[in-house]
PDB file of N, CA and C in Angstrom:
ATOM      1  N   UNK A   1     137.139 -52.229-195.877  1.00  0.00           N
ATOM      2  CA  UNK A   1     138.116 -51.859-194.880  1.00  0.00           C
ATOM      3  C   UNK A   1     137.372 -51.488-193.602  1.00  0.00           C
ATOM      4  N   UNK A   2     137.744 -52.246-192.355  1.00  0.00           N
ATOM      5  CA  UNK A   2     137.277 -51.615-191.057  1.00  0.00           C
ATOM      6  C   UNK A   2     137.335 -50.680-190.639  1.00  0.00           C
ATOM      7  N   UNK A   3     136.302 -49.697-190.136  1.00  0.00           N
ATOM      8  CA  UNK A   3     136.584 -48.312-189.853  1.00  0.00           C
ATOM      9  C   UNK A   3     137.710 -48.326-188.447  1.00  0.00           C
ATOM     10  N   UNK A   4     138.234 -49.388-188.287  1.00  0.00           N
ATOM     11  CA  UNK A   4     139.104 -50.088-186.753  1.00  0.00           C
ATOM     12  C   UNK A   4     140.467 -49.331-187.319  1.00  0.00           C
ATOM     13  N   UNK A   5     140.762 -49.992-188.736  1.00  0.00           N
ATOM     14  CA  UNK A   5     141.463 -49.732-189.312  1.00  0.00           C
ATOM     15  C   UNK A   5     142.130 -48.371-190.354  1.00  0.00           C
ATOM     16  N   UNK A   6     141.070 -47.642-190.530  1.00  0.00           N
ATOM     17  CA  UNK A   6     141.434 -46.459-191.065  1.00  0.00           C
ATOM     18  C   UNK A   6     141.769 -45.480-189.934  1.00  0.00           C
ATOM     19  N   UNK A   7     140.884 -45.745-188.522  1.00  0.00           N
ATOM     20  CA  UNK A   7     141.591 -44.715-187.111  1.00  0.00           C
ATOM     21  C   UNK A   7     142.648 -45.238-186.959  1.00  0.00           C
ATOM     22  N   UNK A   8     142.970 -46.240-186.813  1.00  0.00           N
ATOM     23  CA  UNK A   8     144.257 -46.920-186.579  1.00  0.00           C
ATOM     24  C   UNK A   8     145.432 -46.369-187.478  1.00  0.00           C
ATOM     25  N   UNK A   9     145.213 -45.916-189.086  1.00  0.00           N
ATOM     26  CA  UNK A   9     145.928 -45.427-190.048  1.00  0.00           C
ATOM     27  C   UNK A   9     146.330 -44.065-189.618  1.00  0.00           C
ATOM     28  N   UNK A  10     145.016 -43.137-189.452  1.00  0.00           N
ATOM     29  CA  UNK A  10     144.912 -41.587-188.822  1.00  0.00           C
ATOM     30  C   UNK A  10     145.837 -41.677-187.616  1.00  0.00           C
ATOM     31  N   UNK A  11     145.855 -42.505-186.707  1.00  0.00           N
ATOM     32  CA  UNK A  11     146.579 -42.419-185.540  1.00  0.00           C
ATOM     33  C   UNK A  11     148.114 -42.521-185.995  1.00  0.00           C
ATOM     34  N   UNK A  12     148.864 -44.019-187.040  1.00  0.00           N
ATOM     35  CA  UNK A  12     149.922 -44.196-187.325  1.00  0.00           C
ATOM     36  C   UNK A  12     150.344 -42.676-187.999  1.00  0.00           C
ATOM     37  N   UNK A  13     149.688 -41.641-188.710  1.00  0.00           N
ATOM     38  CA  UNK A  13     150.320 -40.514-189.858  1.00  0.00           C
ATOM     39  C   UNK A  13     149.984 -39.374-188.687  1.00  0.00           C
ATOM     40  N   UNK A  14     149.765 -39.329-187.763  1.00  0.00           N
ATOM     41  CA  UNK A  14     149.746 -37.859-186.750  1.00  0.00           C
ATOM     42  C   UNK A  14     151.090 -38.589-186.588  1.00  0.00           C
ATOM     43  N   UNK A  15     150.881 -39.824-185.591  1.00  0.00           N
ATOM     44  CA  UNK A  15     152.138 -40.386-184.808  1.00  0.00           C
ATOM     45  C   UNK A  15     154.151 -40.068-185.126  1.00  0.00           C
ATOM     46  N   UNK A  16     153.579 -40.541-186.736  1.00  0.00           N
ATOM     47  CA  UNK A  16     154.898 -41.128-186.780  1.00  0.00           C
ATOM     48  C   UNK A  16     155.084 -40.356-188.110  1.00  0.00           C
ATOM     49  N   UNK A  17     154.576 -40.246-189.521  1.00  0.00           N
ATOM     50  CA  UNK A  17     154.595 -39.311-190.637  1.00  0.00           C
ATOM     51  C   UNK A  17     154.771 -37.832-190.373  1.00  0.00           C
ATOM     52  N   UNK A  18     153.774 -37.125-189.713  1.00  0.00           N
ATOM     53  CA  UNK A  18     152.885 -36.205-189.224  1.00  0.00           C
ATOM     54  C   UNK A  18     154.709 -35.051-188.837  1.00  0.00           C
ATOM     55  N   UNK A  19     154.824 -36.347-187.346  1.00  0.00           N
ATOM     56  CA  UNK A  19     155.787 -35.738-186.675  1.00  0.00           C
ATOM     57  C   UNK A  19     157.206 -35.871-187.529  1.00  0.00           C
ATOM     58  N   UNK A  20     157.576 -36.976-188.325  1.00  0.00           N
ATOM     59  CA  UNK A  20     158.629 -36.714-189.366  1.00  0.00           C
ATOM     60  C   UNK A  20     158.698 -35.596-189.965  1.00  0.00           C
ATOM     61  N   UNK A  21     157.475 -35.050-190.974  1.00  0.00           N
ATOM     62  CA  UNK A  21     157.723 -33.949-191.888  1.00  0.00           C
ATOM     63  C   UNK A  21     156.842 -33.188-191.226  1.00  0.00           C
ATOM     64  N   UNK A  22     156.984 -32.625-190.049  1.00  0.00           N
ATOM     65  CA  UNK A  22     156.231 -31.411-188.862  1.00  0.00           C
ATOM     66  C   UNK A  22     156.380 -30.073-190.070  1.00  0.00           C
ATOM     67  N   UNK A  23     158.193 -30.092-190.521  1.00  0.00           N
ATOM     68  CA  UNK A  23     158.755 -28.675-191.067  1.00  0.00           C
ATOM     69  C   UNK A  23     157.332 -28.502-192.463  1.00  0.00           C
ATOM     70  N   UNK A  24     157.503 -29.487-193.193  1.00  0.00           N
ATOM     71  CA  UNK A  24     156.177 -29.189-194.085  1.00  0.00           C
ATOM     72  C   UNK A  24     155.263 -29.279-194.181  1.00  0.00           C
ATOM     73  N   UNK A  25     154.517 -29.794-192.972  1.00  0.00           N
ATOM     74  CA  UNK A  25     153.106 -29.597-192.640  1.00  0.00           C
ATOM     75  C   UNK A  25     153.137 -27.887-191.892  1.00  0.00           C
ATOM     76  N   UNK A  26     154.183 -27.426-191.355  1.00  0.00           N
ATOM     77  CA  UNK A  26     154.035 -26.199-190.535  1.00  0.00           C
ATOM     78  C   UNK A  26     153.927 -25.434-191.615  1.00  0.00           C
ATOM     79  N   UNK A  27     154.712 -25.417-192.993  1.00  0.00           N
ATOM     80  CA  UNK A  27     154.967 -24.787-194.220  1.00  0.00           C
ATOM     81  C   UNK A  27     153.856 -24.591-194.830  1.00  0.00           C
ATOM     82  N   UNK A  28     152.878 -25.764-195.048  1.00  0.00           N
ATOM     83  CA  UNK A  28     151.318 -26.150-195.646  1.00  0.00           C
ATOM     84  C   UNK A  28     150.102 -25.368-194.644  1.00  0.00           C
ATOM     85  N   UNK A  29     150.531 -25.271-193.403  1.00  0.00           N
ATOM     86  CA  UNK A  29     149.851 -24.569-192.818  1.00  0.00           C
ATOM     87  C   UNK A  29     149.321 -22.961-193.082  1.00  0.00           C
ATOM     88  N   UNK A  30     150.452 -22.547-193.832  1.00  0.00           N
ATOM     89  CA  UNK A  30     150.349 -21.005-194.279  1.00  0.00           C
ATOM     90  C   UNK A  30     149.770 -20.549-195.587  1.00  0.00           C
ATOM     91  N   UNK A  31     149.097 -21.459-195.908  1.00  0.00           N
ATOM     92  CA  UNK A  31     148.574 -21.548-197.282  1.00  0.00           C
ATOM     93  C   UNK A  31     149.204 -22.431-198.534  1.00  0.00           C
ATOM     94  N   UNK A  32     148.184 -22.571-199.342  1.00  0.00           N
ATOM     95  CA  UNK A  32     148.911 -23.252-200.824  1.00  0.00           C
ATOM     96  C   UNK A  32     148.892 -22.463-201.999  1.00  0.00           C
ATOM     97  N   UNK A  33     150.147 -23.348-202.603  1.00  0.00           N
ATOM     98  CA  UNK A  33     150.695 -23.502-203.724  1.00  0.00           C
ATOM     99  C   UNK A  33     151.281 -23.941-204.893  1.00  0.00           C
ATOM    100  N   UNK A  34     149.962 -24.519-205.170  1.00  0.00           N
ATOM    101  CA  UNK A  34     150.001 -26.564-205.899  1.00  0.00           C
ATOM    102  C   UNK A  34     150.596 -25.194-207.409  1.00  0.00           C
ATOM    103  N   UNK A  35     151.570 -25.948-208.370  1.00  0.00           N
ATOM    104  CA  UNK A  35     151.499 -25.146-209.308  1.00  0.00           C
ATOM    105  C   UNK A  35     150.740 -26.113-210.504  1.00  0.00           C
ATOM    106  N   UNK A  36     150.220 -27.637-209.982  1.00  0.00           N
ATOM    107  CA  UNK A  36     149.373 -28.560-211.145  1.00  0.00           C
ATOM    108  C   UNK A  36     148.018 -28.422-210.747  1.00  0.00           C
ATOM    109  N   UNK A  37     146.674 -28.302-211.855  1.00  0.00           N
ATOM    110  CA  UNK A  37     146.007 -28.900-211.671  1.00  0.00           C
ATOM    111  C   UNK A  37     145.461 -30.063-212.219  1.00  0.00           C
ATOM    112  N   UNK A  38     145.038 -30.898-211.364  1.00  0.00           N
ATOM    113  CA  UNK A  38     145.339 -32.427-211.934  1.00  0.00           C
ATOM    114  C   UNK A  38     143.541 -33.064-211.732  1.00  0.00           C
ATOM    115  N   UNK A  39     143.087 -33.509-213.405  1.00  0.00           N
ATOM    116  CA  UNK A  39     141.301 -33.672-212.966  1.00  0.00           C
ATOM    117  C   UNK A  39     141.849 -35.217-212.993  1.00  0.00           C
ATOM    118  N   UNK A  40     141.348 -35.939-212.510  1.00  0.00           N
ATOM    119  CA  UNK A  40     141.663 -37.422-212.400  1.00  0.00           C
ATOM    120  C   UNK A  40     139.794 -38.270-211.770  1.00  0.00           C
ATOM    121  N   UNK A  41     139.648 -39.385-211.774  1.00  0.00           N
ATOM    122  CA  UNK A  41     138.585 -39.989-211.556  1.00  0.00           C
ATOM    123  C   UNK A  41     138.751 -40.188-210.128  1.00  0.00           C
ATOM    124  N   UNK A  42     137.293 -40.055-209.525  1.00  0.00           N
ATOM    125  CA  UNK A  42     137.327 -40.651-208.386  1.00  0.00           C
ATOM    126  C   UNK A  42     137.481 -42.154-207.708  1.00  0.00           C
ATOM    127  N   UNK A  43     137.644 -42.956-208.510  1.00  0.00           N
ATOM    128  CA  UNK A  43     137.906 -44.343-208.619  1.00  0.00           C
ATOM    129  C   UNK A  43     138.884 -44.425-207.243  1.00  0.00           C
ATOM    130  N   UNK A  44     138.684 -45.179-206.790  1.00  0.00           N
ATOM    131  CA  UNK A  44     139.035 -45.783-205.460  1.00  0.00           C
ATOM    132  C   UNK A  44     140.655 -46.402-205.694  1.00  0.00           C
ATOM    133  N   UNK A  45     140.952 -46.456-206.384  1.00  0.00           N
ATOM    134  CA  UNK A  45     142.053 -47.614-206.941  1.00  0.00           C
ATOM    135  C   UNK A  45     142.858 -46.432-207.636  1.00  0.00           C
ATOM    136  N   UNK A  46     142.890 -44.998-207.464  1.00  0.00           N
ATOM    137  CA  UNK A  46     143.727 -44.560-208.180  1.00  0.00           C
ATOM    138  C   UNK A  46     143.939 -43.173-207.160  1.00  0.00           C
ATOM    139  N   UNK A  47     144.736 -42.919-206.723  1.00  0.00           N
ATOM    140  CA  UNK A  47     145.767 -42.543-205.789  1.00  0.00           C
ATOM    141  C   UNK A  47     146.257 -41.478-206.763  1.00  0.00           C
ATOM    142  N   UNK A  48     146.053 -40.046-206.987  1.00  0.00           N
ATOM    143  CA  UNK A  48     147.026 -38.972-207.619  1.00  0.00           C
ATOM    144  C   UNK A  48     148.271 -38.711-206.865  1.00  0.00           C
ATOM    145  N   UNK A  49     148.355 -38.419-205.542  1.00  0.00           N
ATOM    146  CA  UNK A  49     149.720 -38.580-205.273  1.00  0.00           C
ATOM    147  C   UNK A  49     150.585 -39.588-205.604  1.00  0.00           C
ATOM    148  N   UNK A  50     150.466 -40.526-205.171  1.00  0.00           N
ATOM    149  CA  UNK A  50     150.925 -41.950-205.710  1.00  0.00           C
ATOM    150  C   UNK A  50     151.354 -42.043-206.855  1.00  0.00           C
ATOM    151  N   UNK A  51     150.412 -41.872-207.616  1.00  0.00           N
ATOM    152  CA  UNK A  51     150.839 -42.349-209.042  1.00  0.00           C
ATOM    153  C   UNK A  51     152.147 -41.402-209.491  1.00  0.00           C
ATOM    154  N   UNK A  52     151.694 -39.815-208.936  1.00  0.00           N
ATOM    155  CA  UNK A  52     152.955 -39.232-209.638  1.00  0.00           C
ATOM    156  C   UNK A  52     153.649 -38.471-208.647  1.00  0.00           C
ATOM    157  N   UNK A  53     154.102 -39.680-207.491  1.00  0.00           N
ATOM    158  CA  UNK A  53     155.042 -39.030-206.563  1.00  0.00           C
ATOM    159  C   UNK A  53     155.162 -37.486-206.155  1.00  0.00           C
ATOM    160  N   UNK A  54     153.627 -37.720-206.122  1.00  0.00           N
ATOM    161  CA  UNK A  54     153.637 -36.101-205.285  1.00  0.00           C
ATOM    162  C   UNK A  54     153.666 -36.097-204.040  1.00  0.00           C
ATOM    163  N   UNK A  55     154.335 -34.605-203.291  1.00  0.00           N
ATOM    164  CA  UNK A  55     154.015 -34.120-201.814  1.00  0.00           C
ATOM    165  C   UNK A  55     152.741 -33.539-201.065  1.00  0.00           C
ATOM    166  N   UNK A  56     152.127 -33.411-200.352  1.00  0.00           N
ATOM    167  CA  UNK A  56     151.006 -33.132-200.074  1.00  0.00           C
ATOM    168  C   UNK A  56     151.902 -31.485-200.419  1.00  0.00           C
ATOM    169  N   UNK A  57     150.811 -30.856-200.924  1.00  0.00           N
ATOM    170  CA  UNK A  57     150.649 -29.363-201.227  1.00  0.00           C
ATOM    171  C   UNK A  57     150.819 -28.993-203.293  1.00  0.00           C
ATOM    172  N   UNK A  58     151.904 -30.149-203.410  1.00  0.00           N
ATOM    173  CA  UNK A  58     152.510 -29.986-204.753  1.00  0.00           C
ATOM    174  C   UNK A  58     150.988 -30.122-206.274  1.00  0.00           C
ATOM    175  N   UNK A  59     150.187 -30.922-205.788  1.00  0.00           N
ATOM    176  CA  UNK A  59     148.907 -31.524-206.712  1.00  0.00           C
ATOM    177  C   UNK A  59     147.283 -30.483-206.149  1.00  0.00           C
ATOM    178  N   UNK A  60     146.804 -29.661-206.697  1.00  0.00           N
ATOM    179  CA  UNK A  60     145.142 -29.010-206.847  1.00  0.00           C
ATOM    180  C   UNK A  60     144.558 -30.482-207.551  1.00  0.00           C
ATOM    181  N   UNK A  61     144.025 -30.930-206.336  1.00  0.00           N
ATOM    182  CA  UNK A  61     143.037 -32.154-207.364  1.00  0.00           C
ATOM    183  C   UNK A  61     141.728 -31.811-207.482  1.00  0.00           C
ATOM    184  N   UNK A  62     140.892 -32.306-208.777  1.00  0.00           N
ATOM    185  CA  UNK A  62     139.852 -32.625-208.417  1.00  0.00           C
ATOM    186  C   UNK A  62     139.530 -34.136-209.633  1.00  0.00           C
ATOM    187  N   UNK A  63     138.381 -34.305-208.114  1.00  0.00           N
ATOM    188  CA  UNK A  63     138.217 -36.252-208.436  1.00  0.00           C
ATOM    189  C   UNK A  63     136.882 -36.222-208.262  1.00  0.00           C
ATOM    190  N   UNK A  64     136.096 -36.776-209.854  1.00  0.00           N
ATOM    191  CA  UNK A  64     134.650 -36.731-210.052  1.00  0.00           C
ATOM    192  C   UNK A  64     134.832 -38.044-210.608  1.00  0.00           C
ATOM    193  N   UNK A  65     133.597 -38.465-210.557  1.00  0.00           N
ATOM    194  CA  UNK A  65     132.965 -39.932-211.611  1.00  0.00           C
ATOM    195  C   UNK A  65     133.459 -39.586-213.172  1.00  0.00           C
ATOM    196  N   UNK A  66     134.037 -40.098-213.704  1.00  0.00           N
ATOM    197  CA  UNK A  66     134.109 -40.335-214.934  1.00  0.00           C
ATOM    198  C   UNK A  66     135.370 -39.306-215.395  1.00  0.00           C
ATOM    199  N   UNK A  67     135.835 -38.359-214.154  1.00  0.00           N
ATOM    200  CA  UNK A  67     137.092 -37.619-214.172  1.00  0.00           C
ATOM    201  C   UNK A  67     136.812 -36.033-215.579  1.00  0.00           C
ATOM    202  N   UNK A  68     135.075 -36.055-215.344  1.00  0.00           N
ATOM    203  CA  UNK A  68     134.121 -34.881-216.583  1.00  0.00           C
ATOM    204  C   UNK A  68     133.831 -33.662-215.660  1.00  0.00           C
ATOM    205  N   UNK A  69     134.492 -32.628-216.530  1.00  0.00           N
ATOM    206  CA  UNK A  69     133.786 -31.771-216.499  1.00  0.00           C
ATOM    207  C   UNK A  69     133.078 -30.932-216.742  1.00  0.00           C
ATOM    208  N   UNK A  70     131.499 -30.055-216.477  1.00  0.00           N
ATOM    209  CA  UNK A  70     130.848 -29.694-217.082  1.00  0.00           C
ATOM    210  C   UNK A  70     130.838 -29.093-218.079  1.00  0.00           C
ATOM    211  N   UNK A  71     129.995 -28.605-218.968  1.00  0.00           N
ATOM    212  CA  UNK A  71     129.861 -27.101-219.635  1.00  0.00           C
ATOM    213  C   UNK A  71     130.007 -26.182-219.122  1.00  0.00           C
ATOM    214  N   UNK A  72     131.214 -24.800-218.699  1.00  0.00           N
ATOM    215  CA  UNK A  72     130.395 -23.592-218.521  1.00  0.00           C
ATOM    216  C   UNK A  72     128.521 -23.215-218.469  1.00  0.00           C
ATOM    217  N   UNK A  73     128.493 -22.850-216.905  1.00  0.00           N
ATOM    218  CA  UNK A  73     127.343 -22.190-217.030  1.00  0.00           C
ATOM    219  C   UNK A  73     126.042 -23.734-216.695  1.00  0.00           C
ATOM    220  N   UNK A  74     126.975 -24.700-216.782  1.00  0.00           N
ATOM    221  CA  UNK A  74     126.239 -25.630-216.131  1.00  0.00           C
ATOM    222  C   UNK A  74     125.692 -26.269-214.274  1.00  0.00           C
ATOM    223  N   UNK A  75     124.579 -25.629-214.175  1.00  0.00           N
ATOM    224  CA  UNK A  75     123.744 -25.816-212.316  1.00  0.00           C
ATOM    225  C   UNK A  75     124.843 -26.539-211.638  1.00  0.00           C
ATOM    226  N   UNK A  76     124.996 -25.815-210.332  1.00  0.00           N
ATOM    227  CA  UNK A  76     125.507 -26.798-209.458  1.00  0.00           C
ATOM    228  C   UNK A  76     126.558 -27.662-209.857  1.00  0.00           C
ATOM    229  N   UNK A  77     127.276 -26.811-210.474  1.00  0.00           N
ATOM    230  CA  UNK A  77     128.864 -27.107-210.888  1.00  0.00           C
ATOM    231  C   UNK A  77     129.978 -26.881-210.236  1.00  0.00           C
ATOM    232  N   UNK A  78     129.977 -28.142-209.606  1.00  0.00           N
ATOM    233  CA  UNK A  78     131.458 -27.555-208.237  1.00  0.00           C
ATOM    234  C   UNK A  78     132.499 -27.851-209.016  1.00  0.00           C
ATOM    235  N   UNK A  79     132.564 -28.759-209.779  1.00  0.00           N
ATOM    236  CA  UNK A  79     134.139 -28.773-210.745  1.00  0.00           C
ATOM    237  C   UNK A  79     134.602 -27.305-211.586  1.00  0.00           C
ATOM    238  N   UNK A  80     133.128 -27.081-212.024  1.00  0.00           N
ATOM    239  CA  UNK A  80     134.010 -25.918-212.679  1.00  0.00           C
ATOM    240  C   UNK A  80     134.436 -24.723-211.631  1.00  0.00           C
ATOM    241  N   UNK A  81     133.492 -24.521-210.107  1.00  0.00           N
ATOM    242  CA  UNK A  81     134.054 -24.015-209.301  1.00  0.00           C
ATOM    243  C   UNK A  81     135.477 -23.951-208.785  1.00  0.00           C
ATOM    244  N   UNK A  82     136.158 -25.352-208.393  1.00  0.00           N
ATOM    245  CA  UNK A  82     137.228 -25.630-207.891  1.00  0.00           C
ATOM    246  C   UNK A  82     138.232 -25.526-209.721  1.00  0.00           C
ATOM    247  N   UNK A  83     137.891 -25.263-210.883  1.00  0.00           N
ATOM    248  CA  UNK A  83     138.809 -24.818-211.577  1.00  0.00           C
ATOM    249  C   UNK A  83     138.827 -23.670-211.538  1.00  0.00           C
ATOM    250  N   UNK A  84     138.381 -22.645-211.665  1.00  0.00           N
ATOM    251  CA  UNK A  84     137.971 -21.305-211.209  1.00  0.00           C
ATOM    252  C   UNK A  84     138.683 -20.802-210.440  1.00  0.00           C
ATOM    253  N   UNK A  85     138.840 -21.846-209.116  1.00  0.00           N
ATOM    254  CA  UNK A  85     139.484 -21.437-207.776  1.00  0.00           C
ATOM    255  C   UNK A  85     141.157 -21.577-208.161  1.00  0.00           C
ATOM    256  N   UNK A  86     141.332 -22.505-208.351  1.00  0.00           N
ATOM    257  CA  UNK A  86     142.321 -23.125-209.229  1.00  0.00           C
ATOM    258  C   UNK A  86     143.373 -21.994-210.025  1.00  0.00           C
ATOM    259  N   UNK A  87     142.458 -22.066-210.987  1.00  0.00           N
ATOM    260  CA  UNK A  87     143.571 -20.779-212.082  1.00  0.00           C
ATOM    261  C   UNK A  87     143.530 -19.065-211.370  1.00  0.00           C
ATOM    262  N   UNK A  88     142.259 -18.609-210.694  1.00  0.00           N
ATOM    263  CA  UNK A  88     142.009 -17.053-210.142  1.00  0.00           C
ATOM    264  C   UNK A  88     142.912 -17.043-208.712  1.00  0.00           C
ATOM    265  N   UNK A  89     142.266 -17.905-207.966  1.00  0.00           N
ATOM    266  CA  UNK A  89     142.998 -17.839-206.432  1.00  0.00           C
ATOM    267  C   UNK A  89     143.906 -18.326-206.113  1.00  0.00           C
ATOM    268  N   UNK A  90     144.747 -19.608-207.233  1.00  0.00           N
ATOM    269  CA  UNK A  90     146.096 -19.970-207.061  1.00  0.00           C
ATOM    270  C   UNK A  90     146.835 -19.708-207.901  1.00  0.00           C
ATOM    271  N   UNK A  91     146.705 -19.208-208.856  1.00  0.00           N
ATOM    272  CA  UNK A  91     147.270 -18.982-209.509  1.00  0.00           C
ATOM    273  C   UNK A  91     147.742 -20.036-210.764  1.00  0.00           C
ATOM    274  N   UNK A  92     146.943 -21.343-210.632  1.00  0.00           N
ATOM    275  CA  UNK A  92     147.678 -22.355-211.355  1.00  0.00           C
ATOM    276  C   UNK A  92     147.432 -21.972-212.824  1.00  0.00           C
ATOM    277  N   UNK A  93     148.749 -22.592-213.981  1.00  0.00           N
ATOM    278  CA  UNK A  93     148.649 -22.520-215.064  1.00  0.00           C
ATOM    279  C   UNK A  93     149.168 -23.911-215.844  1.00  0.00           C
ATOM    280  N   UNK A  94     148.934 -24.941-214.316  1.00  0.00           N
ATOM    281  CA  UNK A  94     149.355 -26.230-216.005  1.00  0.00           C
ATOM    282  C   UNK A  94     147.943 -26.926-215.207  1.00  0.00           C
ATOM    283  N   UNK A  95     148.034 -27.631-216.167  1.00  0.00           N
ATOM    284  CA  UNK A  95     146.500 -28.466-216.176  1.00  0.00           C
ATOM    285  C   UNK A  95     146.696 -29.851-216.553  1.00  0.00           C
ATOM    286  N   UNK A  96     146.678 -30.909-215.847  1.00  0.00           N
ATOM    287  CA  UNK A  96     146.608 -32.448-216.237  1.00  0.00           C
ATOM    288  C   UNK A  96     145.525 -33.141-215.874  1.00  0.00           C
ATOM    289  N   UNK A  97     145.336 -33.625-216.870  1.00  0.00           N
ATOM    290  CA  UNK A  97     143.681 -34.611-217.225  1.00  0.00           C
ATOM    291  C   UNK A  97     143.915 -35.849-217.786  1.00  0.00           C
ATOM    292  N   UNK A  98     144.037 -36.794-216.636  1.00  0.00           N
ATOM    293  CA  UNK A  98     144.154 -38.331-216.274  1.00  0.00           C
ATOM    294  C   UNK A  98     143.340 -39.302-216.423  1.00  0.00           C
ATOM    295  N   UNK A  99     143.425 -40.077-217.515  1.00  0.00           N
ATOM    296  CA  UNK A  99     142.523 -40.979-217.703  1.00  0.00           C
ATOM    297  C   UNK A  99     143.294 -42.210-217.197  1.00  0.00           C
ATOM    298  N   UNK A 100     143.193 -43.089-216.564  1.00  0.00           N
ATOM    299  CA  UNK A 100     144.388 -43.646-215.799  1.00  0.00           C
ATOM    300  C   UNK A 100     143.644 -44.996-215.531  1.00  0.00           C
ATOM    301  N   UNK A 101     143.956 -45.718-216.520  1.00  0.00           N
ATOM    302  CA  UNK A 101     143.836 -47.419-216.797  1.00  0.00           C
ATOM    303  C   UNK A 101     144.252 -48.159-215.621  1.00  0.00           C
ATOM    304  N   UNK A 102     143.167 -48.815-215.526  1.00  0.00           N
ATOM    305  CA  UNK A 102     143.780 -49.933-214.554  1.00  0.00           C
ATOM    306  C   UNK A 102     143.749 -51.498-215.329  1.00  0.00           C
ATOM    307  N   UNK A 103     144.643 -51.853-214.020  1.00  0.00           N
ATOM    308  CA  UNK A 103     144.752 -53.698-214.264  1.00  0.00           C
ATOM    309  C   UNK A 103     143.250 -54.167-214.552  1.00  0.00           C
ATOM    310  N   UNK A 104     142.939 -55.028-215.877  1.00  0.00           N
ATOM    311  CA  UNK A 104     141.201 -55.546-215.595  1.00  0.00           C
ATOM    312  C   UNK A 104     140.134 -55.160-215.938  1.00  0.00           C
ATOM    313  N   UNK A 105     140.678 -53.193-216.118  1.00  0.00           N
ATOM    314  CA  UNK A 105     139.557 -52.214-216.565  1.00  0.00           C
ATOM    315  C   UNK A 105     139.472 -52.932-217.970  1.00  0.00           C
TER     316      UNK A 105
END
């Protein structure tokens, strides 16, 4: 994809998205309150909003290679950080872990 084309995208979702749902981006502005957390793969081809018709604010993602996360107590563990953050600072209490097949895989 041309980087012509992804400013061009950024420009269309301020423009025209952005200013549609202003009321819930002003809402998102005041902090969050995803009540899912959702571990899913970083795979390029798989879209967590998308897939399950979420709103921006509604989904806590996190998106690693192979959609793994460490051991407790394992170096330089930002996944288990951002779960941490997750259940202490948001309060979340459901948890979805997406293994999410594609066409070909």
């Amino acid at each position: 994809m041309p980087i012509k084309r992804i400013i061009e995208g950024l420009n269309e979702f301020h423009d025209n998205y952005f200013n549609t749902h202003r009321e819930l981006f002003e809402h998102l502005s005041h902090g969050q309150s995803p009540e899912v957390l959702f571990i899913t793969c970083s795979d390029s081809r798989i879209d967590p909003c998308l897939i399950t018709q979420s709103q921006p604010g509604e989904l806590f993602v996190i998106r690693n290679i192979g959609n793994m996360i460490p051991a407790f107590g394992t170096p330089n563990n930002g996944e288990g950080a951002a779960v941490e953050y997750a259940v202490e600072a948001l309060g979340i209490k459901k948890l979805l872990y997406a293994v999410i097949p594609t066409v070909g895989q």
